[in-house]
PDB file of N, CA and C in Angstrom:
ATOM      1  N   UNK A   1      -7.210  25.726  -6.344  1.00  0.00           N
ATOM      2  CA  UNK A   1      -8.142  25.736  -5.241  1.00  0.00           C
ATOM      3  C   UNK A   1      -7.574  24.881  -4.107  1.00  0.00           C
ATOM      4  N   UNK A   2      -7.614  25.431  -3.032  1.00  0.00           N
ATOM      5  CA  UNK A   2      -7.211  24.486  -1.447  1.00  0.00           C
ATOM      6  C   UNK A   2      -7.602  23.166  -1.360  1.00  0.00           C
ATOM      7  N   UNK A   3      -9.165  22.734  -1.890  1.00  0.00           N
ATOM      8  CA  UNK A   3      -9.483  21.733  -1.457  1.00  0.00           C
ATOM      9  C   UNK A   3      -8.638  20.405  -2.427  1.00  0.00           C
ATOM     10  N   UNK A   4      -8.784  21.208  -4.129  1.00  0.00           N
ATOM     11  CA  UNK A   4      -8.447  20.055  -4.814  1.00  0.00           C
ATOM     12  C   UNK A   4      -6.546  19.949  -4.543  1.00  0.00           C
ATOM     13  N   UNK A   5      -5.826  21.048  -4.475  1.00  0.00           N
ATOM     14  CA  UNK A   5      -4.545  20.722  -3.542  1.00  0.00           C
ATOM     15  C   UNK A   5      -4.452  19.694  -2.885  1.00  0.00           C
ATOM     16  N   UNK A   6      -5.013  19.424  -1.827  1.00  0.00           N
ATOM     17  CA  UNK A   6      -5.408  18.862  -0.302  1.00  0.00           C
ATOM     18  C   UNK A   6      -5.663  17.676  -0.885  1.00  0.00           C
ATOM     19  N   UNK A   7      -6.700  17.512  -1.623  1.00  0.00           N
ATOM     20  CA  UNK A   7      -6.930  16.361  -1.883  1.00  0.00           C
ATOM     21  C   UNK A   7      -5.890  15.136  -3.122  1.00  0.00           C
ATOM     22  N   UNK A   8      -5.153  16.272  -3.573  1.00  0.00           N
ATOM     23  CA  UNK A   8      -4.305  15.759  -4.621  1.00  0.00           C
ATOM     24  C   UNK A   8      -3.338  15.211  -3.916  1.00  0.00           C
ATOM     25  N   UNK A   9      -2.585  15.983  -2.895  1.00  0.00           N
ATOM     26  CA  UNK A   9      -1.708  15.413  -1.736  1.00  0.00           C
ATOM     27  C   UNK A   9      -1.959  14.586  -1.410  1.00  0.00           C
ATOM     28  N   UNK A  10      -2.860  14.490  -0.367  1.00  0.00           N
ATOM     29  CA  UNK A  10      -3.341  13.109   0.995  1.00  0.00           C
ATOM     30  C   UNK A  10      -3.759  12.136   0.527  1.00  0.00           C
ATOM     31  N   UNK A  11      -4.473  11.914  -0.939  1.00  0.00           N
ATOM     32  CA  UNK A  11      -5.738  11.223  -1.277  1.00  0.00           C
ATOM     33  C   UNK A  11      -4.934   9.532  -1.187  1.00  0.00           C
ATOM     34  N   UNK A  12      -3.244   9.727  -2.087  1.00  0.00           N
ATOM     35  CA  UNK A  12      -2.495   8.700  -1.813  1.00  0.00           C
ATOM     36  C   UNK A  12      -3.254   7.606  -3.235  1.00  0.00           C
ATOM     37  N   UNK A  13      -3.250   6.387  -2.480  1.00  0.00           N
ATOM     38  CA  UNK A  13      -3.110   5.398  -3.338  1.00  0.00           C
ATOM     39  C   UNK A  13      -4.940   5.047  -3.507  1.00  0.00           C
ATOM     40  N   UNK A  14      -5.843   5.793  -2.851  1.00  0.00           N
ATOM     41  CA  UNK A  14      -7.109   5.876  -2.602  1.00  0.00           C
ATOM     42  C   UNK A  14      -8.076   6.308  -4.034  1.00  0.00           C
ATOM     43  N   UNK A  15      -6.517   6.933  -4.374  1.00  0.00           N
ATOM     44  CA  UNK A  15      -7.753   7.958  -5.564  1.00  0.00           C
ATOM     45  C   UNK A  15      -8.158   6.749  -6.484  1.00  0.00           C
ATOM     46  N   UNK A  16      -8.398   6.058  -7.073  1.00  0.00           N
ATOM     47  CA  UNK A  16      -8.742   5.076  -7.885  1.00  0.00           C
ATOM     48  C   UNK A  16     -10.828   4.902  -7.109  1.00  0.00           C
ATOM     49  N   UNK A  17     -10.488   4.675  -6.161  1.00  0.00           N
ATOM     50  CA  UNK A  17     -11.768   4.223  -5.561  1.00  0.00           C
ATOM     51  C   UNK A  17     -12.305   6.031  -5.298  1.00  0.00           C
ATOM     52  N   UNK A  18     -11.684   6.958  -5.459  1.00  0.00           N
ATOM     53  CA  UNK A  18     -12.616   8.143  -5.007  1.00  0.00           C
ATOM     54  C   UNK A  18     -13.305   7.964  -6.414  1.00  0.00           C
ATOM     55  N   UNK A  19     -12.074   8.247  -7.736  1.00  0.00           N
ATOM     56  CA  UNK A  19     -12.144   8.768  -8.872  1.00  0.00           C
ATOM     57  C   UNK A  19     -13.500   7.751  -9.372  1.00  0.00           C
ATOM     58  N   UNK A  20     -13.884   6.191  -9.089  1.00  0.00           N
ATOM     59  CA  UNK A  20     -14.518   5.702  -9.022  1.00  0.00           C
ATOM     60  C   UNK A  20     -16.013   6.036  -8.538  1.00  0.00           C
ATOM     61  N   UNK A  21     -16.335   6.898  -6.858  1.00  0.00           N
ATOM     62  CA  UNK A  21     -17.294   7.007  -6.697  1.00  0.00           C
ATOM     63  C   UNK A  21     -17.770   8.327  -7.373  1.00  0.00           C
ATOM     64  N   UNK A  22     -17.097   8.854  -7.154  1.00  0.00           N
ATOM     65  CA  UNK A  22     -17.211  10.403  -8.956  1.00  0.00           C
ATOM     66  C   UNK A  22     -17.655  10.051 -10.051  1.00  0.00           C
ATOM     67  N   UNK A  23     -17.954   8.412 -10.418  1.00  0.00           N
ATOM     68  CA  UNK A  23     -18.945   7.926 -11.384  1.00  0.00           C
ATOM     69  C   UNK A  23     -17.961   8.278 -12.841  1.00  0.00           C
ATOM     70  N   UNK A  24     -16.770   8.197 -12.321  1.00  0.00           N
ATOM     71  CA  UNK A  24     -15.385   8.655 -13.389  1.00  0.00           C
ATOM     72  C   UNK A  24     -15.515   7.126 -14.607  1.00  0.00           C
ATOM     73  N   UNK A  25     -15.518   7.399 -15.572  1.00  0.00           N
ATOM     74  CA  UNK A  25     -15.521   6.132 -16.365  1.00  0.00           C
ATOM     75  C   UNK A  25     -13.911   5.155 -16.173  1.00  0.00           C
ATOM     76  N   UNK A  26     -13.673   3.810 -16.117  1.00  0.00           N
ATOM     77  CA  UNK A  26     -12.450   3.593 -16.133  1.00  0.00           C
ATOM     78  C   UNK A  26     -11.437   3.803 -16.836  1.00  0.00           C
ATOM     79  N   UNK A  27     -11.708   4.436 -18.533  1.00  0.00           N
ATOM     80  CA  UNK A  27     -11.175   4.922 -18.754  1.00  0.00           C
ATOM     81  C   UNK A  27     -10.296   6.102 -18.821  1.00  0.00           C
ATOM     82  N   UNK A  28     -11.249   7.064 -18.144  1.00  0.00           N
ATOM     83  CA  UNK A  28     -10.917   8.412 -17.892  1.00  0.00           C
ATOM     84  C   UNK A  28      -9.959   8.489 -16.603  1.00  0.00           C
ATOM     85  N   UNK A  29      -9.632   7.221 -15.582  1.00  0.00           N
ATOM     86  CA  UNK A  29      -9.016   7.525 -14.417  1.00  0.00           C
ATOM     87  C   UNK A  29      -7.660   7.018 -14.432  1.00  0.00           C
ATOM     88  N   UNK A  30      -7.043   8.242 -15.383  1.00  0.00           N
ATOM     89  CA  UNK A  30      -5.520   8.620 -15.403  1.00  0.00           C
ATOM     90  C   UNK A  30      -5.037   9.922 -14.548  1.00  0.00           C
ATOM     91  N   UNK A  31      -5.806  10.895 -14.526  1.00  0.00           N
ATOM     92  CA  UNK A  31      -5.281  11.831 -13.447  1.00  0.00           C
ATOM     93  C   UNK A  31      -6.009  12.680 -12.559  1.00  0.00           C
ATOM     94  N   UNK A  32      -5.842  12.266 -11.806  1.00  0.00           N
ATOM     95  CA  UNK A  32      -6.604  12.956 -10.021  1.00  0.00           C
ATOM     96  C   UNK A  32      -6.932  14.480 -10.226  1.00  0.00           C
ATOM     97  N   UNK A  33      -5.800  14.884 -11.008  1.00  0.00           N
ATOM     98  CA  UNK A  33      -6.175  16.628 -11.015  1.00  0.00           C
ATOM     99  C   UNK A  33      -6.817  16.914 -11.972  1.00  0.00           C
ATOM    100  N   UNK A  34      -6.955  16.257 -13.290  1.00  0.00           N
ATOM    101  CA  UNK A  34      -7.879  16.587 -13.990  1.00  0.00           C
ATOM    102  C   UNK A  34      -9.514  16.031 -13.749  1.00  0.00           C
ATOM    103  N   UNK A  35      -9.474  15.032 -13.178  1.00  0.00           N
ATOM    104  CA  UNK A  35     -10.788  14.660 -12.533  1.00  0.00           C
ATOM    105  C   UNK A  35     -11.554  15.297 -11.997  1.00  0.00           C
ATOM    106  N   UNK A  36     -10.559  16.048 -10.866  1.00  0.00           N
ATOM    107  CA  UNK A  36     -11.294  16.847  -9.884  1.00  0.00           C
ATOM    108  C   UNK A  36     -11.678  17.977 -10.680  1.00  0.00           C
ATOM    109  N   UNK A  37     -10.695  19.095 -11.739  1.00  0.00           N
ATOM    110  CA  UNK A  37     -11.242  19.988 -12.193  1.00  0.00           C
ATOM    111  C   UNK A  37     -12.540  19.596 -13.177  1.00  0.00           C
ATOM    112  N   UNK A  38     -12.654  18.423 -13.763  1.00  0.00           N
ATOM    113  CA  UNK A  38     -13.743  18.427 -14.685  1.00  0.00           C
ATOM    114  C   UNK A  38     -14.816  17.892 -13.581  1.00  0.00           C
ATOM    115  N   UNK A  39     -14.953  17.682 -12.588  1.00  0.00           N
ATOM    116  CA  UNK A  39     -15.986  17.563 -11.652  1.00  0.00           C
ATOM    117  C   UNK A  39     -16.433  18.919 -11.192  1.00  0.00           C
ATOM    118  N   UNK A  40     -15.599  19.718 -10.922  1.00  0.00           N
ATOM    119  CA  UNK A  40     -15.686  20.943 -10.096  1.00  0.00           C
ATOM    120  C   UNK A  40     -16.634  21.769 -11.153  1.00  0.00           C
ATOM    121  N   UNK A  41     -16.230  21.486 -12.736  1.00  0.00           N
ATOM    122  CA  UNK A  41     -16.610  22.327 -13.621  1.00  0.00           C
ATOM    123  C   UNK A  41     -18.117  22.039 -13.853  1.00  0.00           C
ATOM    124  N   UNK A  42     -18.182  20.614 -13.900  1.00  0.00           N
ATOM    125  CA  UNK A  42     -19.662  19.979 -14.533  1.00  0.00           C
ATOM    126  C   UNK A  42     -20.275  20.288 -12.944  1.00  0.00           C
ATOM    127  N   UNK A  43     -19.966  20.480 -12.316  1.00  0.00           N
ATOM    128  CA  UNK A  43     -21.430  20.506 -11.374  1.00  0.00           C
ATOM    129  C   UNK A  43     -21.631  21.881 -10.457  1.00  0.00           C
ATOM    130  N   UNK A  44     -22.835  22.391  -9.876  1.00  0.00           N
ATOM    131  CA  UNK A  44     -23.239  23.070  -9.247  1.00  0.00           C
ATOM    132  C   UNK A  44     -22.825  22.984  -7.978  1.00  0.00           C
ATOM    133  N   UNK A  45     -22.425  24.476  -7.705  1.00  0.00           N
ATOM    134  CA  UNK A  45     -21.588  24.218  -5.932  1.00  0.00           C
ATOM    135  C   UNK A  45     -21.982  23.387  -5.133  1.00  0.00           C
ATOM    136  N   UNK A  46     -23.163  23.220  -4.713  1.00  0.00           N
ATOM    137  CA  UNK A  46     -23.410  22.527  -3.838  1.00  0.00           C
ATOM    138  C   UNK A  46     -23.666  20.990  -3.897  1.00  0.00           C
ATOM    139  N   UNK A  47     -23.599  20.358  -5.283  1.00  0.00           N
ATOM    140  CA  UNK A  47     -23.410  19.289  -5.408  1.00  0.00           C
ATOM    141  C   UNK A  47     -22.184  18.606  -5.891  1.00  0.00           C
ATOM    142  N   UNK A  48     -20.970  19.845  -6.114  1.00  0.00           N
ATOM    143  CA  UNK A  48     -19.812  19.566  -6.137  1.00  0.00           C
ATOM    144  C   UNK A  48     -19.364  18.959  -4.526  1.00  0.00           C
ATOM    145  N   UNK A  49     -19.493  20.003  -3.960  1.00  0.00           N
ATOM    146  CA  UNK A  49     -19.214  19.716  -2.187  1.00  0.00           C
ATOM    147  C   UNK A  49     -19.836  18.448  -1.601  1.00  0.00           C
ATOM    148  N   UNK A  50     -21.008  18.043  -1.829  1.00  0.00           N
ATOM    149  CA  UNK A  50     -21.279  16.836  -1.792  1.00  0.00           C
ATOM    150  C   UNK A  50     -21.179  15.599  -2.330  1.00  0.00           C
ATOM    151  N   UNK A  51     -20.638  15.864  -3.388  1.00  0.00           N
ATOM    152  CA  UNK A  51     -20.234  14.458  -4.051  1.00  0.00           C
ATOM    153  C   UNK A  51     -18.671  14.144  -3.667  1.00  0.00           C
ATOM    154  N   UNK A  52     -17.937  15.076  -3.336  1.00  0.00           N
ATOM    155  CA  UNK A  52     -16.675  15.208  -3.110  1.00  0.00           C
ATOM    156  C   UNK A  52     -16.616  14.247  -1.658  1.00  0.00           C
ATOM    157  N   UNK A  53     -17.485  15.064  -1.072  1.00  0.00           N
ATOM    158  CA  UNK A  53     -17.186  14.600   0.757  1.00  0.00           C
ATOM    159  C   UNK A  53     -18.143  13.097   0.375  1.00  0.00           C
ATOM    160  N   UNK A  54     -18.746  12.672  -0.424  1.00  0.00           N
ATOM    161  CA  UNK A  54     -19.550  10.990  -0.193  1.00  0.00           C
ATOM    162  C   UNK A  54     -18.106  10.366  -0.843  1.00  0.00           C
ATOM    163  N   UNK A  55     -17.681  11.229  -1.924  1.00  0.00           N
ATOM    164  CA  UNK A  55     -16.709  10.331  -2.625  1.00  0.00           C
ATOM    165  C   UNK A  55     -15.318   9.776  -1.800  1.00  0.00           C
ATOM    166  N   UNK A  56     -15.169  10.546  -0.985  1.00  0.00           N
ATOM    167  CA  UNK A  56     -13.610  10.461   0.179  1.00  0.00           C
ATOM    168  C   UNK A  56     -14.297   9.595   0.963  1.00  0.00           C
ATOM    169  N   UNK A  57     -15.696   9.614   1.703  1.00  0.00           N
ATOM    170  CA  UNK A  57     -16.319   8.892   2.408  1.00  0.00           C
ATOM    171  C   UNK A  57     -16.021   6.933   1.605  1.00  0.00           C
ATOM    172  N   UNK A  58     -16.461   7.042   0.484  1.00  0.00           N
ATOM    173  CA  UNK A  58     -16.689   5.494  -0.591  1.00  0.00           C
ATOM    174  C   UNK A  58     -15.397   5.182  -0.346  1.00  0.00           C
ATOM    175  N   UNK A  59     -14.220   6.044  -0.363  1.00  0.00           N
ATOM    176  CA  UNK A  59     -12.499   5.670  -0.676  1.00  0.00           C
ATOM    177  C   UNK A  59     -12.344   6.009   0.761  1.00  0.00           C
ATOM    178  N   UNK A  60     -12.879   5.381   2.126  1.00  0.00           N
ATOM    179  CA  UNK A  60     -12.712   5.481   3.185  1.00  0.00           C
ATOM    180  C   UNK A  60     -11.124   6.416   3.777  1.00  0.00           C
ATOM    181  N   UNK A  61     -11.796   7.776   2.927  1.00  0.00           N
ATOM    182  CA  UNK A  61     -10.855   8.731   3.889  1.00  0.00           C
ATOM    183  C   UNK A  61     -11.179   9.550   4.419  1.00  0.00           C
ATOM    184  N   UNK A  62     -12.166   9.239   5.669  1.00  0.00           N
ATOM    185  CA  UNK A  62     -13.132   9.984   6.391  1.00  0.00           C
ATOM    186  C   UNK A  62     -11.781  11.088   7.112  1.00  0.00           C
ATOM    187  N   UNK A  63     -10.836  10.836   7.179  1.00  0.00           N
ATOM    188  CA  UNK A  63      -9.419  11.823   7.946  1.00  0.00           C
ATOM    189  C   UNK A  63      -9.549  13.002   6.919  1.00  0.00           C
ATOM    190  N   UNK A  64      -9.426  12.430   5.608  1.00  0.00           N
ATOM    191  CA  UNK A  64      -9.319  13.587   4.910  1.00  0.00           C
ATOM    192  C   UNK A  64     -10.580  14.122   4.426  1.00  0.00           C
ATOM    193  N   UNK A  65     -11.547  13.654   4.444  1.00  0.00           N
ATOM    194  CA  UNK A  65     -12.845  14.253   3.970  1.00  0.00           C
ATOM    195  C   UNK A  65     -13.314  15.202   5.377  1.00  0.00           C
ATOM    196  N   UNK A  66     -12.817  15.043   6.644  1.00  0.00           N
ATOM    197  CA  UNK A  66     -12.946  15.949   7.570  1.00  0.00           C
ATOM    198  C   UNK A  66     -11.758  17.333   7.865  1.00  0.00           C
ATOM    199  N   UNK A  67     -10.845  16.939   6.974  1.00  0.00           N
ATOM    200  CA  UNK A  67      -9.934  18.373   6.682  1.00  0.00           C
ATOM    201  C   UNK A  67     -10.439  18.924   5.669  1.00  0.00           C
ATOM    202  N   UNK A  68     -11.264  18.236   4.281  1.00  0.00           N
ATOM    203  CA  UNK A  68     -12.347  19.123   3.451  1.00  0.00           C
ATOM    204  C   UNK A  68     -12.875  19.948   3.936  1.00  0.00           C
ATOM    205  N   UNK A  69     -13.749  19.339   4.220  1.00  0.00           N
ATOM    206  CA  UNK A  69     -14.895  19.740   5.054  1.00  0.00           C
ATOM    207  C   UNK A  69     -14.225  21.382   5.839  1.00  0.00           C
ATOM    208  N   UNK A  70     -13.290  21.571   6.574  1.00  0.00           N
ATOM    209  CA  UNK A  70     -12.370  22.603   7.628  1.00  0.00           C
ATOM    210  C   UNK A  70     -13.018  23.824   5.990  1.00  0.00           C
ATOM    211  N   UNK A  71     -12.288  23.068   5.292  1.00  0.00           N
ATOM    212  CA  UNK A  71     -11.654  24.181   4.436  1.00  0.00           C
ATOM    213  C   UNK A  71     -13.234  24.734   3.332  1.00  0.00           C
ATOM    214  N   UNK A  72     -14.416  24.158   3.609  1.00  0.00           N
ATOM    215  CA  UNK A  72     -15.339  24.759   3.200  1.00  0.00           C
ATOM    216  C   UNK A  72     -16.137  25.576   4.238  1.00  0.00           C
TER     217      UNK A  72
END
């Protein structure tokens, strides 16, 4: 999927604090791409899209949570 691409790229050294506001346990935050797919999976579209764009928001990457955003 484009977005989790995008976000796997740019997210950088941030993902710790996204994977964090994703309510990710600390144990579980070993990999960005599996995060995102077991987020994408457990939740309903429209609260996937929103937890995504608060979560880039918490890991202050409002740059990249507004190229999300393009691509929905």
């Amino acid at each position: 999927d484009r977005v989790h691409s995008l976000i796997i790229l740019e997210l950088g050294r941030s993902w710790i604090e996204f994977a964090r506001a994703l309510n990710v346990r600390e144990c579980e935050v070993d990999d960005l791409k599996q995060i995102l797919q077991n987020h994408h999976a457990n939740s309903n579209h429209r609260v996937w899209k929103t937890e995504l764009l608060e979560a880039l928001n918490k890991a202050r990457r409002n740059d990249l949570k507004k190229s999300v955003q393009n691509l929905f």
